[in-house]
PDB file of N, CA and C in Angstrom:
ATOM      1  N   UNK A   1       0.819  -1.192   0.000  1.00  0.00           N
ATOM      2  CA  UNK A   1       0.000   0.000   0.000  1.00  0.00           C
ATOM      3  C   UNK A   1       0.864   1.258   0.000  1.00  0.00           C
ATOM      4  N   UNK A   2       1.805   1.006   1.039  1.00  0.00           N
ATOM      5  CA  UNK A   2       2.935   2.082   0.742  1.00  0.00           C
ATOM      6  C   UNK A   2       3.596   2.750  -0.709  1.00  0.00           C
ATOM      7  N   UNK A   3       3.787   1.635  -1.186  1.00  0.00           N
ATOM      8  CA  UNK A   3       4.220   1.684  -2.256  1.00  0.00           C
ATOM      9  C   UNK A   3       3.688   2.352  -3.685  1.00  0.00           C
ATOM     10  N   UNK A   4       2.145   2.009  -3.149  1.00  0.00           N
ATOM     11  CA  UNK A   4       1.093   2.829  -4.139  1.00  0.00           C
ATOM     12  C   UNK A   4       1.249   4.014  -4.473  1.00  0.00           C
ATOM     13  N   UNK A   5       1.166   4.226  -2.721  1.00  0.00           N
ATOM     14  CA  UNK A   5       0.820   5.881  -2.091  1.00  0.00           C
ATOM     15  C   UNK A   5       1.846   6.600  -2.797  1.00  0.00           C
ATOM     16  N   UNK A   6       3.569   6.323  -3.201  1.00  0.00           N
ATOM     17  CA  UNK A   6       4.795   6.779  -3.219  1.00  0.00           C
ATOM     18  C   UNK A   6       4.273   6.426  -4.901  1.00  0.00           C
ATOM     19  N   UNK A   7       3.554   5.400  -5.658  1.00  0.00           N
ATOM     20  CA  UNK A   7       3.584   6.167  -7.021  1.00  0.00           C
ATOM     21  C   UNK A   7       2.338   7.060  -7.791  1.00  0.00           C
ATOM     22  N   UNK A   8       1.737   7.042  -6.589  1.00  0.00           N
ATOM     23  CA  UNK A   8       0.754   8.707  -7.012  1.00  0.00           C
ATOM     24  C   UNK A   8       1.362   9.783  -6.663  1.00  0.00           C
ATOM     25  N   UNK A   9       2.022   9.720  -5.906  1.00  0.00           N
ATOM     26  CA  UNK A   9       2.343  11.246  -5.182  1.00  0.00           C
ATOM     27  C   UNK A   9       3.634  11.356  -6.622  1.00  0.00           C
ATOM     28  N   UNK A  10       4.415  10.634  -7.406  1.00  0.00           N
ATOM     29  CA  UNK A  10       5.480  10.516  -8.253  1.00  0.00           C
ATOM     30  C   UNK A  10       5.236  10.958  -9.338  1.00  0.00           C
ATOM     31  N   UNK A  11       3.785  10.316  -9.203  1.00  0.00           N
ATOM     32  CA  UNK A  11       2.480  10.490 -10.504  1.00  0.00           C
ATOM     33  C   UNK A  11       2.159  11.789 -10.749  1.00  0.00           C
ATOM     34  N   UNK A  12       1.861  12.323  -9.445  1.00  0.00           N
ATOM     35  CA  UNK A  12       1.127  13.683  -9.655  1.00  0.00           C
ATOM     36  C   UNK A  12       2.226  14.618  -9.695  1.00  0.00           C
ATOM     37  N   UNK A  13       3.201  14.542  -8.708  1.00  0.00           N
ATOM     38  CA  UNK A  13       4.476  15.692  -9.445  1.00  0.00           C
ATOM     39  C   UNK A  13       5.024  15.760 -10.705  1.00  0.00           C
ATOM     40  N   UNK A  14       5.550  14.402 -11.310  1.00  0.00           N
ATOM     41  CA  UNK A  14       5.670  14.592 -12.604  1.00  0.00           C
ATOM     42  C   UNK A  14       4.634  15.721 -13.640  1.00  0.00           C
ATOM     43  N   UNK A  15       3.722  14.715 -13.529  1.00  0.00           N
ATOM     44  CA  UNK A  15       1.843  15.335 -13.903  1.00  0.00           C
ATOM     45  C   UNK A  15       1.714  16.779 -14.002  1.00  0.00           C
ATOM     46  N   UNK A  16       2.316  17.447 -12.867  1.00  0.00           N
ATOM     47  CA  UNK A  16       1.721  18.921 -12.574  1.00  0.00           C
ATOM     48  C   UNK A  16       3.062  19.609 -13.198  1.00  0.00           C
ATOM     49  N   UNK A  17       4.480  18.935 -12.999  1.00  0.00           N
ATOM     50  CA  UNK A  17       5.440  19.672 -13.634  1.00  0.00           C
ATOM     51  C   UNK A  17       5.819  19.636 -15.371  1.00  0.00           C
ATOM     52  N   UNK A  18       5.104  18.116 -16.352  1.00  0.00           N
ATOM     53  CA  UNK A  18       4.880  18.624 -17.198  1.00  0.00           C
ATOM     54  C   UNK A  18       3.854  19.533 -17.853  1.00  0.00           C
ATOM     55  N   UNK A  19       2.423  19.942 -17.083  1.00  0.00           N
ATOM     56  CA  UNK A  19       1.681  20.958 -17.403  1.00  0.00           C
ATOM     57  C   UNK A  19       2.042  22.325 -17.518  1.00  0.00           C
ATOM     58  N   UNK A  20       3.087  22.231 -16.195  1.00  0.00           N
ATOM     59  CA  UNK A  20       3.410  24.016 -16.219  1.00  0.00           C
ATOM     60  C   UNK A  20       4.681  24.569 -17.436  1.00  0.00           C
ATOM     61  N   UNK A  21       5.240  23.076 -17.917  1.00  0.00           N
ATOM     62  CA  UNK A  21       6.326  23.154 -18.937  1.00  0.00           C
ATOM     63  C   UNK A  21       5.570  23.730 -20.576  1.00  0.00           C
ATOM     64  N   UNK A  22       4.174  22.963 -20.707  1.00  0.00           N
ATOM     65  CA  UNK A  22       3.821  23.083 -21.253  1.00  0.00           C
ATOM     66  C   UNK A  22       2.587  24.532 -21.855  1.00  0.00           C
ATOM     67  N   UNK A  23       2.717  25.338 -20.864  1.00  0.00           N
ATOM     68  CA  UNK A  23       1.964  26.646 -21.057  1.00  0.00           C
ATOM     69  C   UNK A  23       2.703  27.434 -21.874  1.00  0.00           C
ATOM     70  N   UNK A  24       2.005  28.366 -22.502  1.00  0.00           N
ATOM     71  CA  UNK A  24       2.579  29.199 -23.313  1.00  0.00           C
ATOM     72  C   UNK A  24       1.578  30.661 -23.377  1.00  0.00           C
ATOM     73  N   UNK A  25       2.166  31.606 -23.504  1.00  0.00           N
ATOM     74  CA  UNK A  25       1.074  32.740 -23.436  1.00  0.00           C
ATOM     75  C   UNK A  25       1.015  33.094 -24.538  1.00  0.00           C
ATOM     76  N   UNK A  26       0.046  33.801 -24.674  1.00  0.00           N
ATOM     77  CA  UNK A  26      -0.654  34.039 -26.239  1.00  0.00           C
ATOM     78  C   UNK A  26      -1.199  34.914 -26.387  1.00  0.00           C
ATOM     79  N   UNK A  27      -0.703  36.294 -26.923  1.00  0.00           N
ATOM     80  CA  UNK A  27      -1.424  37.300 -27.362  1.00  0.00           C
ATOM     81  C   UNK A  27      -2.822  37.934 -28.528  1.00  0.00           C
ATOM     82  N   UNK A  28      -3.594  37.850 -28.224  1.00  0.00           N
ATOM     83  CA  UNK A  28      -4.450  38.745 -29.383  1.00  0.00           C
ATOM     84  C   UNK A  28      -5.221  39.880 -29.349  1.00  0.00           C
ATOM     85  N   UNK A  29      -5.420  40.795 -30.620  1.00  0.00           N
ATOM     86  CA  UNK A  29      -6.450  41.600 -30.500  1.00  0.00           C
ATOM     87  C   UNK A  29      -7.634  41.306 -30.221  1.00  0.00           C
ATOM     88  N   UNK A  30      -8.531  42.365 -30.203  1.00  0.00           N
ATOM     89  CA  UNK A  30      -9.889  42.754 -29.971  1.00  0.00           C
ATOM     90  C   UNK A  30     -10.563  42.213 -31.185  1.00  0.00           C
ATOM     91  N   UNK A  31     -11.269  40.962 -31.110  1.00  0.00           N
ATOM     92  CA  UNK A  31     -11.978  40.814 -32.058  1.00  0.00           C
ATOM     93  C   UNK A  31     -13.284  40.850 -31.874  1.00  0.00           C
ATOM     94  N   UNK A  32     -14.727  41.310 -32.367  1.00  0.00           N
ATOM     95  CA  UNK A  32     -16.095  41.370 -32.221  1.00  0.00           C
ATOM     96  C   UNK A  32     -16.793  40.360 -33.335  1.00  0.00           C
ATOM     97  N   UNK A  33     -18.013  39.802 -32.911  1.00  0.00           N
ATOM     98  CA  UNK A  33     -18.647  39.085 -33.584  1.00  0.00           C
ATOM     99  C   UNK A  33     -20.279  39.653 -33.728  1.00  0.00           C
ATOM    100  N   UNK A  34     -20.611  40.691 -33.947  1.00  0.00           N
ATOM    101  CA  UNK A  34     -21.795  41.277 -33.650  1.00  0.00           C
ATOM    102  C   UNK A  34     -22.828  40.257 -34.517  1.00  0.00           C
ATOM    103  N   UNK A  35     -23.932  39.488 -34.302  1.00  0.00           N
ATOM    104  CA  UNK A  35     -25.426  39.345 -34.982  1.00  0.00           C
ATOM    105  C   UNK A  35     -26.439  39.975 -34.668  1.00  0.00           C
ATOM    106  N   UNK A  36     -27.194  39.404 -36.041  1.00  0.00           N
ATOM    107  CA  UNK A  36     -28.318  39.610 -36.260  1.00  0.00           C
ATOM    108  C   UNK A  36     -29.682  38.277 -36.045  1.00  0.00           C
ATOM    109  N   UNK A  37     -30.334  38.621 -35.527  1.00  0.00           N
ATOM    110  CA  UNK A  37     -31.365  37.100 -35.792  1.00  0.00           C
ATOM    111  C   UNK A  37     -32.720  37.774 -35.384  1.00  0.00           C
ATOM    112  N   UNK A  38     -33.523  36.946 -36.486  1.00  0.00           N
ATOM    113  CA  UNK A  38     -34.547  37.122 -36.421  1.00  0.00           C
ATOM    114  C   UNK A  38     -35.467  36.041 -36.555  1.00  0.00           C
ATOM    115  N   UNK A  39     -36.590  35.811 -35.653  1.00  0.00           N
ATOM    116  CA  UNK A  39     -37.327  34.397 -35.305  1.00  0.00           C
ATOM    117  C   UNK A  39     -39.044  35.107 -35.983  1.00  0.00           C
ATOM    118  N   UNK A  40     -39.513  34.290 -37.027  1.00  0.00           N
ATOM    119  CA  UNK A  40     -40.987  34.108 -37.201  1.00  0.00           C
ATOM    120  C   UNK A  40     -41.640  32.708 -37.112  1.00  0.00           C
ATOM    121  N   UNK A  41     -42.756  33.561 -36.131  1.00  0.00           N
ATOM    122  CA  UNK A  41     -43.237  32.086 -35.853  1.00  0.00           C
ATOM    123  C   UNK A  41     -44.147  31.707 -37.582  1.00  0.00           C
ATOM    124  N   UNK A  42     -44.163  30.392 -37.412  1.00  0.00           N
ATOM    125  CA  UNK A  42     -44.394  30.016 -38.839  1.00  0.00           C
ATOM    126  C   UNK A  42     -46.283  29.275 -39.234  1.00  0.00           C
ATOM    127  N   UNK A  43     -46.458  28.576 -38.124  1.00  0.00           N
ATOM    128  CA  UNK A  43     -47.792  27.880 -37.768  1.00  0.00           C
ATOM    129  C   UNK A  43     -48.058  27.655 -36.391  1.00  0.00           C
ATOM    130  N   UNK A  44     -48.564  27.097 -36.048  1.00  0.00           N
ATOM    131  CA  UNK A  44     -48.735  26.867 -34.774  1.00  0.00           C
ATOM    132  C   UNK A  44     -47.995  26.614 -33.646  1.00  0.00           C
ATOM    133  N   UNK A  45     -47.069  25.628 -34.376  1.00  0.00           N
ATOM    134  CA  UNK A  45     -46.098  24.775 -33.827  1.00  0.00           C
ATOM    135  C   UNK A  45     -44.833  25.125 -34.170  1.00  0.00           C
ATOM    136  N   UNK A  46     -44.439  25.987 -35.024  1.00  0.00           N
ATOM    137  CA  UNK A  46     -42.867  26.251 -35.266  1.00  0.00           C
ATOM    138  C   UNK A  46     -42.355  27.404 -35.784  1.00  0.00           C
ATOM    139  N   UNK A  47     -41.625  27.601 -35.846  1.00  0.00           N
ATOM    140  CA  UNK A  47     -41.215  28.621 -36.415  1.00  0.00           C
ATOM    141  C   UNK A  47     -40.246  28.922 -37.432  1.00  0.00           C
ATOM    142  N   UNK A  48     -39.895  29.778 -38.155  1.00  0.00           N
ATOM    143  CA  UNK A  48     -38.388  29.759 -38.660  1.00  0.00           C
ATOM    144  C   UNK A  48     -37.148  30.648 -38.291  1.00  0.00           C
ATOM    145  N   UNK A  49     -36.090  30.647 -38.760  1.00  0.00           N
ATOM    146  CA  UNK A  49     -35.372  31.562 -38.315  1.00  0.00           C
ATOM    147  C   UNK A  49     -33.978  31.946 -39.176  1.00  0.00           C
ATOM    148  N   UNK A  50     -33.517  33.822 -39.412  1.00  0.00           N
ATOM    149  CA  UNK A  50     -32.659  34.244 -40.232  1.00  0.00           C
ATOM    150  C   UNK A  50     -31.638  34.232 -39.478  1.00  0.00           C
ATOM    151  N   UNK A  51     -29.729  34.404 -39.580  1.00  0.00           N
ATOM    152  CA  UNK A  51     -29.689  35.002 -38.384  1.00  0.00           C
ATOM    153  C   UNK A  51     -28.339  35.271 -39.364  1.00  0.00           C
ATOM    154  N   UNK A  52     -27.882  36.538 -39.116  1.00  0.00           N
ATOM    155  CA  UNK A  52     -26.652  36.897 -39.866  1.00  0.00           C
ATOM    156  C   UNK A  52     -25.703  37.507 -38.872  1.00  0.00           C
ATOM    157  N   UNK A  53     -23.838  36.706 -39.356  1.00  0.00           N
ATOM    158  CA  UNK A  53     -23.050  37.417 -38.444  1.00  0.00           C
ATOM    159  C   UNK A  53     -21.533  37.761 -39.078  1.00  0.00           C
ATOM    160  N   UNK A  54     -21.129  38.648 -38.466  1.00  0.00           N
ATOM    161  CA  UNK A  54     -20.178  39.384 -39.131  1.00  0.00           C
ATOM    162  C   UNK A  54     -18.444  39.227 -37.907  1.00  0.00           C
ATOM    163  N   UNK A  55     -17.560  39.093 -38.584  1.00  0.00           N
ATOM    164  CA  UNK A  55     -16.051  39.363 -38.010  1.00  0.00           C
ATOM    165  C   UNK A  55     -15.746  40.914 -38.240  1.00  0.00           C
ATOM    166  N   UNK A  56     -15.535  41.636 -36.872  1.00  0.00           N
ATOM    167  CA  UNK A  56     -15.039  42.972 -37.036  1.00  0.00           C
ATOM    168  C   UNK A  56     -13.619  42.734 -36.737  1.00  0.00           C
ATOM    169  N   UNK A  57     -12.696  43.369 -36.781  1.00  0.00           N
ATOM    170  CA  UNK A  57     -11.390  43.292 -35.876  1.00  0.00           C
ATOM    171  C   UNK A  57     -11.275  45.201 -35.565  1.00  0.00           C
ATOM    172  N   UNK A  58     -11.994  45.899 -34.584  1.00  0.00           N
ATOM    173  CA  UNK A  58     -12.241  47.176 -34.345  1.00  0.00           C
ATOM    174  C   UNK A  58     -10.935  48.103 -34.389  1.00  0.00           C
ATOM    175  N   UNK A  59      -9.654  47.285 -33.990  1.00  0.00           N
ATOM    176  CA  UNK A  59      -8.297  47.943 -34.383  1.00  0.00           C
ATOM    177  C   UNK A  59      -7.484  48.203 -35.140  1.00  0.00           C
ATOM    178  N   UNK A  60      -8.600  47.573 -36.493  1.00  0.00           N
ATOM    179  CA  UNK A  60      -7.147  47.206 -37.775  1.00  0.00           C
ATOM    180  C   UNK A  60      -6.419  45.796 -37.929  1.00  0.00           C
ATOM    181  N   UNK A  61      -6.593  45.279 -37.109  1.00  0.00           N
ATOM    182  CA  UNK A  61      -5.697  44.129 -36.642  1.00  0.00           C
ATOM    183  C   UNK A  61      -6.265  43.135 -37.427  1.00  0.00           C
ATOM    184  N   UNK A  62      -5.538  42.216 -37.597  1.00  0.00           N
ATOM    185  CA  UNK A  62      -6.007  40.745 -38.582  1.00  0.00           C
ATOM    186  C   UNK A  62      -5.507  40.839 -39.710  1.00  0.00           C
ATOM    187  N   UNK A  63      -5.517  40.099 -40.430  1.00  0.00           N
ATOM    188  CA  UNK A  63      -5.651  40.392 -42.053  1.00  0.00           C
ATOM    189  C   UNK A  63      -5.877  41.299 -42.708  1.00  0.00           C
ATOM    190  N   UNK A  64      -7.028  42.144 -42.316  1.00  0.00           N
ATOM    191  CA  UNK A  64      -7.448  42.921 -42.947  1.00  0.00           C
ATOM    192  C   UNK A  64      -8.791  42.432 -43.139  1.00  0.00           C
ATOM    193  N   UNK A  65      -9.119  41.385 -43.105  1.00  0.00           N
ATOM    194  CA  UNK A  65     -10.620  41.238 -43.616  1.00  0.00           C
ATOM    195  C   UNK A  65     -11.287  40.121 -43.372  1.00  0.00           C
ATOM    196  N   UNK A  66     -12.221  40.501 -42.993  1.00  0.00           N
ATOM    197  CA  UNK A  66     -13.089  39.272 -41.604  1.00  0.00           C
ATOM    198  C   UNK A  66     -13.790  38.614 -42.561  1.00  0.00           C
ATOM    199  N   UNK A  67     -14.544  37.294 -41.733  1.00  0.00           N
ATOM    200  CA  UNK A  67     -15.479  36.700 -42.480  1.00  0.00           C
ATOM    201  C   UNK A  67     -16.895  37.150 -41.593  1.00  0.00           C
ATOM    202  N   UNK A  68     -17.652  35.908 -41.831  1.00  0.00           N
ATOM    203  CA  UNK A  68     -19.374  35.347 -41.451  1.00  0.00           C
ATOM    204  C   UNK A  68     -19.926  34.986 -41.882  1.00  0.00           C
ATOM    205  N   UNK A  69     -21.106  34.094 -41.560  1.00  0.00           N
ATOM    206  CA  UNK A  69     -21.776  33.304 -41.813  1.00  0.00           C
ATOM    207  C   UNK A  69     -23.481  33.731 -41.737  1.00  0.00           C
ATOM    208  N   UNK A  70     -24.245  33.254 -42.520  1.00  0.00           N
ATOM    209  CA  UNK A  70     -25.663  33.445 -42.755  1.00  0.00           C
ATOM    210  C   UNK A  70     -25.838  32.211 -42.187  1.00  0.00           C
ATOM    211  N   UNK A  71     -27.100  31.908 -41.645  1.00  0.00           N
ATOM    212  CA  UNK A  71     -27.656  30.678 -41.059  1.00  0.00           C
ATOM    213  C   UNK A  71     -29.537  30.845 -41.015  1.00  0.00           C
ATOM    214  N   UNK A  72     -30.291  29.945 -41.811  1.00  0.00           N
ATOM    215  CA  UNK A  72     -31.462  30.089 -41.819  1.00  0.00           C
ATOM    216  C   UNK A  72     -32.088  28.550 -41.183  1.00  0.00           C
ATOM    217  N   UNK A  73     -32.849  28.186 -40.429  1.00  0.00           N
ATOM    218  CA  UNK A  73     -33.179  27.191 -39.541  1.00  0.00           C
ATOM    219  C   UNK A  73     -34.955  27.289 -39.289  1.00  0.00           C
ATOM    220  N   UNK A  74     -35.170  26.124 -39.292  1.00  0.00           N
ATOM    221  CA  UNK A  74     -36.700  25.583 -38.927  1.00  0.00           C
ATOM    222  C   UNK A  74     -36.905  24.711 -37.691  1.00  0.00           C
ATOM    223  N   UNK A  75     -37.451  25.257 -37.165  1.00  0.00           N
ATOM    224  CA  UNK A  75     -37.847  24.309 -35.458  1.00  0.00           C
ATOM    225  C   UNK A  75     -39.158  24.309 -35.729  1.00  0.00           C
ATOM    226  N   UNK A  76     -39.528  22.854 -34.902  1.00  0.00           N
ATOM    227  CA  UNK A  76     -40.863  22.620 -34.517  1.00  0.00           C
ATOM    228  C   UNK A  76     -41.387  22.130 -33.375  1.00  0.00           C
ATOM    229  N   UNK A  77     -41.830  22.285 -32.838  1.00  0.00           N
ATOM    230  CA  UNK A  77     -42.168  21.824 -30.939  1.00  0.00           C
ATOM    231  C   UNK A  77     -43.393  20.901 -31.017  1.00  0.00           C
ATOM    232  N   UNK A  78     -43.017  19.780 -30.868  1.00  0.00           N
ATOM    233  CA  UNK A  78     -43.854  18.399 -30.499  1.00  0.00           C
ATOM    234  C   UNK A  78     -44.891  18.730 -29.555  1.00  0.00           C
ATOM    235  N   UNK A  79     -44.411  19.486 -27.943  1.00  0.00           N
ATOM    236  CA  UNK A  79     -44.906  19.508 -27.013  1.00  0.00           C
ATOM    237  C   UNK A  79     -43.918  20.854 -26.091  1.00  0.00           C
ATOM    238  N   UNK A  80     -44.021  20.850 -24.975  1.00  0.00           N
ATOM    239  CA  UNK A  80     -43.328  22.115 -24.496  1.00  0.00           C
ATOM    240  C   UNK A  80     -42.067  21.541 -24.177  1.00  0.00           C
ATOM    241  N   UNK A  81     -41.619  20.464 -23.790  1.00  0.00           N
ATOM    242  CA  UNK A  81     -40.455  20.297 -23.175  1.00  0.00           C
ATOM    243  C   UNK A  81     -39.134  19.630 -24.864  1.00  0.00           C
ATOM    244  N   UNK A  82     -40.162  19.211 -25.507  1.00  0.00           N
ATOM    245  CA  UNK A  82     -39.157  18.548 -26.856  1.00  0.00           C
ATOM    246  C   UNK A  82     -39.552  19.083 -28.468  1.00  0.00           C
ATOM    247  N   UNK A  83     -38.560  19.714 -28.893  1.00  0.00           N
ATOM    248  CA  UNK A  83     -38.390  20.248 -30.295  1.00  0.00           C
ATOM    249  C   UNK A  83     -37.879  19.884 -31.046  1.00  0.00           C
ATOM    250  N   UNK A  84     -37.409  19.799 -32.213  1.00  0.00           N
ATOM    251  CA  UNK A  84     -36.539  19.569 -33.136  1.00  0.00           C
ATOM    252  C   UNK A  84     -36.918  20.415 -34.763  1.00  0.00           C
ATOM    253  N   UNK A  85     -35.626  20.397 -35.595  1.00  0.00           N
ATOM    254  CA  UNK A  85     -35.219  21.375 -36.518  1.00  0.00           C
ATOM    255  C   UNK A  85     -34.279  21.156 -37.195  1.00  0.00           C
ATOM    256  N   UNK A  86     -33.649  22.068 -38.065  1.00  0.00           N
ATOM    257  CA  UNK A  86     -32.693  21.750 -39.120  1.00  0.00           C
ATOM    258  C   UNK A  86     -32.197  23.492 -39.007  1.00  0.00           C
ATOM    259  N   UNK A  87     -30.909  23.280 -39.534  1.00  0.00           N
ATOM    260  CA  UNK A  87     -30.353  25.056 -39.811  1.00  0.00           C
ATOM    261  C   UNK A  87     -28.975  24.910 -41.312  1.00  0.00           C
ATOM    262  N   UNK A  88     -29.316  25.372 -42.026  1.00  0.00           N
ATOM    263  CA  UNK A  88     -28.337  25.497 -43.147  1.00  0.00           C
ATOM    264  C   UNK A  88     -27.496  26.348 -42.668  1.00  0.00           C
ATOM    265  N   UNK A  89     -26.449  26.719 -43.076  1.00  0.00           N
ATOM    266  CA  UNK A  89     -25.222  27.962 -42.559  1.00  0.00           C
ATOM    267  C   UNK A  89     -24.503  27.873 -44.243  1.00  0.00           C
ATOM    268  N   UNK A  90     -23.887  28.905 -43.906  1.00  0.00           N
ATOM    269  CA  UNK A  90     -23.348  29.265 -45.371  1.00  0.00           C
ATOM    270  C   UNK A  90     -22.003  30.267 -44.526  1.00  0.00           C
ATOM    271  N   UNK A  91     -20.844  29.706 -44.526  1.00  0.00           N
ATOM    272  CA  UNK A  91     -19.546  31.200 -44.160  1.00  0.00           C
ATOM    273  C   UNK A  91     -18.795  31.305 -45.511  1.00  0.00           C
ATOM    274  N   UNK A  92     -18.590  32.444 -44.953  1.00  0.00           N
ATOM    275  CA  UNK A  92     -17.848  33.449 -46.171  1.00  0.00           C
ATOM    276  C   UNK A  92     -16.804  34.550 -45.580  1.00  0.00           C
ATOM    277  N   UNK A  93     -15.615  34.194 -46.288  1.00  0.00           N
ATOM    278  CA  UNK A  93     -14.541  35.143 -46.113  1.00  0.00           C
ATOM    279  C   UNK A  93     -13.968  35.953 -46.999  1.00  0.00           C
ATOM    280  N   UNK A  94     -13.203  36.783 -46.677  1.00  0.00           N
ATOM    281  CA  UNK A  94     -12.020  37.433 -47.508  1.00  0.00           C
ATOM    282  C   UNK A  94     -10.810  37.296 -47.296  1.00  0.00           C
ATOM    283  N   UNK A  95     -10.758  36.241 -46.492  1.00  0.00           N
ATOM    284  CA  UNK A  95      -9.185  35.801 -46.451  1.00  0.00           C
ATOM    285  C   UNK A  95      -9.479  34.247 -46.574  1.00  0.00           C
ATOM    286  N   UNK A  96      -8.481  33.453 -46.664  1.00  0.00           N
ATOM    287  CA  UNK A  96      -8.354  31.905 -47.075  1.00  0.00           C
ATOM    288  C   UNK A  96      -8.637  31.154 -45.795  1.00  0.00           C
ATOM    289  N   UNK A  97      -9.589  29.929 -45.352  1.00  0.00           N
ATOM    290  CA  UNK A  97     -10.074  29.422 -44.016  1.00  0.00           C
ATOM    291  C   UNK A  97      -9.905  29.886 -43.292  1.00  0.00           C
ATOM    292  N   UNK A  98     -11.156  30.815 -43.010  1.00  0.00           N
ATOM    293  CA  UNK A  98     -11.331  31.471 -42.022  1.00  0.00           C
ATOM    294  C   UNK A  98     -12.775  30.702 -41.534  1.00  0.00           C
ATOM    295  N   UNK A  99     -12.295  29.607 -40.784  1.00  0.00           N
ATOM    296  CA  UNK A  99     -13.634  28.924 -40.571  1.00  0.00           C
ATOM    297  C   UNK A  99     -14.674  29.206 -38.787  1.00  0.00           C
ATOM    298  N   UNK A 100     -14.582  28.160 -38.705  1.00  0.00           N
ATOM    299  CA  UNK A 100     -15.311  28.310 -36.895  1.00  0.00           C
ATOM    300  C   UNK A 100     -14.765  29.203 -35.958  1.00  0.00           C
ATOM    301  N   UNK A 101     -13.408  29.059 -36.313  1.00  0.00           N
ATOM    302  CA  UNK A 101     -12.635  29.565 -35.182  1.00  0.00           C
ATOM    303  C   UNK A 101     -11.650  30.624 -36.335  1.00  0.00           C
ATOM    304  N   UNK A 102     -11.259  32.014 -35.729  1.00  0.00           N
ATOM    305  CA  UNK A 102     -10.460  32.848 -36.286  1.00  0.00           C
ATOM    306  C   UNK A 102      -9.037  32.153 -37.054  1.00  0.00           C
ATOM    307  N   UNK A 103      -8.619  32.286 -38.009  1.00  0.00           N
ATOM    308  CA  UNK A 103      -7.330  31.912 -38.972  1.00  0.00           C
ATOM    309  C   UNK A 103      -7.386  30.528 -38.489  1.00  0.00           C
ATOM    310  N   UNK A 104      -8.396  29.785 -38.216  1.00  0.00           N
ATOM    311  CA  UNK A 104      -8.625  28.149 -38.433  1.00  0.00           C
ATOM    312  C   UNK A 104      -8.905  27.731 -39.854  1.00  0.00           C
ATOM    313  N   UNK A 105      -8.543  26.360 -40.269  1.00  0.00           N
ATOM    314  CA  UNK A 105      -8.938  25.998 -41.646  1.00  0.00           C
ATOM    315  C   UNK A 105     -10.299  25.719 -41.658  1.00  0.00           C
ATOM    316  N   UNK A 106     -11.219  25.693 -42.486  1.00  0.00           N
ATOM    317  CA  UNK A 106     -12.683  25.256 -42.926  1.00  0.00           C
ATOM    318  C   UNK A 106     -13.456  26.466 -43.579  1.00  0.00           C
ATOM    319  N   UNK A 107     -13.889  26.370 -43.693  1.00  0.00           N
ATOM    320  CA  UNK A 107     -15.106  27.627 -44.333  1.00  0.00           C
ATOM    321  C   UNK A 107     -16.129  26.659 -45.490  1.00  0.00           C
TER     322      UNK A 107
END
């Protein structure tokens, strides 16, 4: 049992001293993501929905030129507690994969 005890405690120092090896700090600008959305209800039971969004970088900073994505979506409510729906998205940039995440690949 001793012996255990002496390879967790071995365990966890190692453990905690390669985490702190491994940090790195990381600078960025101010980036904004301002939307738009707009919900019409459609029939009784559902609705649809527009919703448009834009990459600012308010300092100049980046590339030069942001993306965003349009997204139009249909929900329908069974009952009050369970719904379901679909949403198309469409992104668009001016610089090369600029996807989910800022200067990530995808679009």
């Amino acid at each position: 049992m001793r012996t255990f005890l002496r390879f967790l405690l071995l365990t966890g120092i190692v453990g905690a001293a390669t985490a702190a090896q491994a940090q790195r700090r990381v600078n960025q600008d101010l980036i904004l993501v301002p939307e738009l959305q707009v919900e019409v209800p459609w029939h009784a039971r559902d609705y649809v929905l527009a919703s448009y969004n834009r990459v600012v970088f308010p300092q100049g900073s980046g590339n030069g030129s942001g993306g965003g994505q349009l997204r139009l979506g249909y929900e329908y409510f069974w009952n009050e507690r369970w719904s379901g729906g679909a949403t198309l998205r469409t992104l668009f940039s001016g610089a090369e994969g600029l996807g989910d995440f800022i200067g990530q690949p995808g679009g």
